[in-house]
C-alpha atoms as a PDB file:
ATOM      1  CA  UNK A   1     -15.114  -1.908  -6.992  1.00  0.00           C
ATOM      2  CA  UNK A   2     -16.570  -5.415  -5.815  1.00  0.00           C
ATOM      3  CA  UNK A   3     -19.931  -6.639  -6.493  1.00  0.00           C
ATOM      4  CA  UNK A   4     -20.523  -6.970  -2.896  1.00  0.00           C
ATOM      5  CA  UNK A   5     -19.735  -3.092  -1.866  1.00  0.00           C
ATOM      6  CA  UNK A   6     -20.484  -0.162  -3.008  1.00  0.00           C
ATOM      7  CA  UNK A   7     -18.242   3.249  -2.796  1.00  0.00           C
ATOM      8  CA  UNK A   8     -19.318   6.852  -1.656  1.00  0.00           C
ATOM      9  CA  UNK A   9     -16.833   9.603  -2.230  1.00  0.00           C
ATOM     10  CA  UNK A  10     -15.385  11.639   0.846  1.00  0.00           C
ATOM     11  CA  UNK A  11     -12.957  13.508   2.236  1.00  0.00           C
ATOM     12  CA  UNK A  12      -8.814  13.092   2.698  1.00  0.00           C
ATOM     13  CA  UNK A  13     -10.100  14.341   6.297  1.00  0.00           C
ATOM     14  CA  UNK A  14     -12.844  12.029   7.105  1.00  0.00           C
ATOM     15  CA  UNK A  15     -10.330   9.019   5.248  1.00  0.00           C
ATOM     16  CA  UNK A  16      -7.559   9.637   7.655  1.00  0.00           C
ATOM     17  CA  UNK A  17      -9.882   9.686  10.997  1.00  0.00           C
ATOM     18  CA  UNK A  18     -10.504   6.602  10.096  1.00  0.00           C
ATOM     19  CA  UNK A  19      -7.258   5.451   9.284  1.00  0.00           C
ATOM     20  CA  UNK A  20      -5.521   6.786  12.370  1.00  0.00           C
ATOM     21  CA  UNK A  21      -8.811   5.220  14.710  1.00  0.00           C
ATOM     22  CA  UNK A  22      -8.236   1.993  13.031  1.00  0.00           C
ATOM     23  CA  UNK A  23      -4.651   1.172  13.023  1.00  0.00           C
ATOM     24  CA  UNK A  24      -5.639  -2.687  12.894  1.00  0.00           C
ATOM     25  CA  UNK A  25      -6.876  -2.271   9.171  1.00  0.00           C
ATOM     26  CA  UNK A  26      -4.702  -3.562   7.077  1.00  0.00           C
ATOM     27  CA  UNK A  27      -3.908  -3.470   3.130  1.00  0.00           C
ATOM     28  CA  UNK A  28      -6.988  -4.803   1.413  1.00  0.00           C
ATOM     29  CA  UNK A  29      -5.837  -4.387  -1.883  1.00  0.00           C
ATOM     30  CA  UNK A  30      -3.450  -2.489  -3.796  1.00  0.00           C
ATOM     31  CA  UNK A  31      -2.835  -1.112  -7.352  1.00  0.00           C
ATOM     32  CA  UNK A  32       0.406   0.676  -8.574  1.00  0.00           C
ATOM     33  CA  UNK A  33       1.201   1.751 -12.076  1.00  0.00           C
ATOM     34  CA  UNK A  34       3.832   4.939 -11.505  1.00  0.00           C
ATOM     35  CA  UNK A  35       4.756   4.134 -15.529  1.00  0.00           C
ATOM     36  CA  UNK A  36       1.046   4.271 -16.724  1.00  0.00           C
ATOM     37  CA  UNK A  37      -1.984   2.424 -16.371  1.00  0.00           C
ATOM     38  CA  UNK A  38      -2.661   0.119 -19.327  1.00  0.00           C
ATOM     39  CA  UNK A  39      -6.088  -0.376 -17.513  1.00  0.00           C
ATOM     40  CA  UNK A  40      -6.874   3.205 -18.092  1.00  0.00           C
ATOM     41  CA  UNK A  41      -5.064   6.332 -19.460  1.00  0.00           C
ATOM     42  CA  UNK A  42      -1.006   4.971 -20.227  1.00  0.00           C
ATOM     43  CA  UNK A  43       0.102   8.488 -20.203  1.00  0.00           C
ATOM     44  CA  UNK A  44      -0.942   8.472 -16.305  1.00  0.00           C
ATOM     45  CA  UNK A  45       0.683   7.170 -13.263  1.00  0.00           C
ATOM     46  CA  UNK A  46      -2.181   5.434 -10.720  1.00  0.00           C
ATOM     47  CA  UNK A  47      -1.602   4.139  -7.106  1.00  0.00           C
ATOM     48  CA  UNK A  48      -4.811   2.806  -5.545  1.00  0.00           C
ATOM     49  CA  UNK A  49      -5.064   1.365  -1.988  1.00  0.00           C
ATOM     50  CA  UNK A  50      -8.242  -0.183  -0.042  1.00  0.00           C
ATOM     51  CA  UNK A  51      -7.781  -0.876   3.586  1.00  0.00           C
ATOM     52  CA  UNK A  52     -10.117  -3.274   5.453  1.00  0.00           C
ATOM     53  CA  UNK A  53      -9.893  -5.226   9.169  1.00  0.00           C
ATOM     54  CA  UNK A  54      -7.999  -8.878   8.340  1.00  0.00           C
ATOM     55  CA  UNK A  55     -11.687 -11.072   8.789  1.00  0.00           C
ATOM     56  CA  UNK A  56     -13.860  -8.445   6.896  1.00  0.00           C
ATOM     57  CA  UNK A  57     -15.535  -9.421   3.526  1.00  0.00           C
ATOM     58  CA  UNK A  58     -14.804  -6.025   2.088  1.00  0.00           C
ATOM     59  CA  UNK A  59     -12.645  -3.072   2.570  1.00  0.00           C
ATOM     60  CA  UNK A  60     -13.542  -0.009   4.319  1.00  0.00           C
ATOM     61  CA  UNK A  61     -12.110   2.683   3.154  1.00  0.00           C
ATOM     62  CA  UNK A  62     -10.199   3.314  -0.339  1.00  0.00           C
ATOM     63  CA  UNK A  63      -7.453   5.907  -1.844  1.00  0.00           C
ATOM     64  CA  UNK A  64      -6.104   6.738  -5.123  1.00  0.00           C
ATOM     65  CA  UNK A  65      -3.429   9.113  -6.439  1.00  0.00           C
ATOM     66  CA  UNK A  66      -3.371   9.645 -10.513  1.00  0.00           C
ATOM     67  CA  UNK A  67      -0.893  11.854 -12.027  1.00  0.00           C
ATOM     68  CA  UNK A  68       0.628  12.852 -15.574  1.00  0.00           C
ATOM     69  CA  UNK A  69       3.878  11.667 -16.208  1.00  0.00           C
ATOM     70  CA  UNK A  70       6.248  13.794 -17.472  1.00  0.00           C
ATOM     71  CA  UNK A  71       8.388  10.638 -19.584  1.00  0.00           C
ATOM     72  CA  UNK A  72      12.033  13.094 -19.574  1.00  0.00           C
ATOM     73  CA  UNK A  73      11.773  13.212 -16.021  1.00  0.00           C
ATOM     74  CA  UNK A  74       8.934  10.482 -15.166  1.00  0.00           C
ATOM     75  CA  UNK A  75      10.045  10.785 -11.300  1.00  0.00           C
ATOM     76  CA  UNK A  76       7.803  14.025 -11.021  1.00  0.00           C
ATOM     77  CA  UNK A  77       4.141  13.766 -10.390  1.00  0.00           C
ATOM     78  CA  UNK A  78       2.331  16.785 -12.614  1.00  0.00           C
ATOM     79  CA  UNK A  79      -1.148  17.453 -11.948  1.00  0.00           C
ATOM     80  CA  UNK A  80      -1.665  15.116  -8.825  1.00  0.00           C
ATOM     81  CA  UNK A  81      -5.390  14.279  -8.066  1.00  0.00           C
ATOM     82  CA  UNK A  82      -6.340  12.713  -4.485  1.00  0.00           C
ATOM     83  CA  UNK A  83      -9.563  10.933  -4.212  1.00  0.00           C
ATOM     84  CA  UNK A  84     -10.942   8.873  -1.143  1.00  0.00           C
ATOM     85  CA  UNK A  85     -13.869   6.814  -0.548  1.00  0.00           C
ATOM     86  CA  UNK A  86     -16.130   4.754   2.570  1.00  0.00           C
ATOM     87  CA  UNK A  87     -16.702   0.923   1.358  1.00  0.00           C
ATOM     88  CA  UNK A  88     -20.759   0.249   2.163  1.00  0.00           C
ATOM     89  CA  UNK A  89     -21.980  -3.014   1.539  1.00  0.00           C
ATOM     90  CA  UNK A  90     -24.882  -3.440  -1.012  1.00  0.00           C
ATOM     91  CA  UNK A  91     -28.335  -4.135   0.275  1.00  0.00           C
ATOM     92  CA  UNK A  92     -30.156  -6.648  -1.529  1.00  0.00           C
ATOM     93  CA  UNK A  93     -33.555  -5.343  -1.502  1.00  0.00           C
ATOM     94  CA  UNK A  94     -35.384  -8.347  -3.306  1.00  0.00           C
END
């Protein structure tokens, strides 16, 4: 998460309304670790994606997919978990 945007949970539903009204978004930034993330839990595979419009200062909407990887057959994804969030900027209140 940036400094200069906060993230609210959501829905895969309200996500994809978005993404299918805003086919000009593009890919803000991505992660992929389908071996493990050494950021976080190795034993897990992690693909994260934000999506934002080309000139904006942050994205607007962001995705990630976590699984446990099964290392004799580390093609399958066990236990997938889907999470989805809105990109707000932060309000300086000072």
């Amino acid at each position: 998460m940036g400094s200069d945007y906060k993230t609210v949970p959501t829905t895969y539903d309200v996500w994809s309304a978005i993404r299918k009204a805003h086919p000009d978004m593009v890919v803000y930034g991505s992660y992929s670790a389908p071996d493990g993330d050494y950021f976080g839990d190795p034993k897990k595979g992690k693909m994260f994606t934000s999506y934002g419009f080309q000139k904006g200062s942050y994205p607007v909407i962001e995705a990630e997919t976590t699984w446990d990887i099964k290392h004799d057959k580390p093609e399958e994804r066990i236990n997938e978990v889907h999470k989805y969030w809105l990109c707000l900027p932060n309000k300086n209140d000072d």
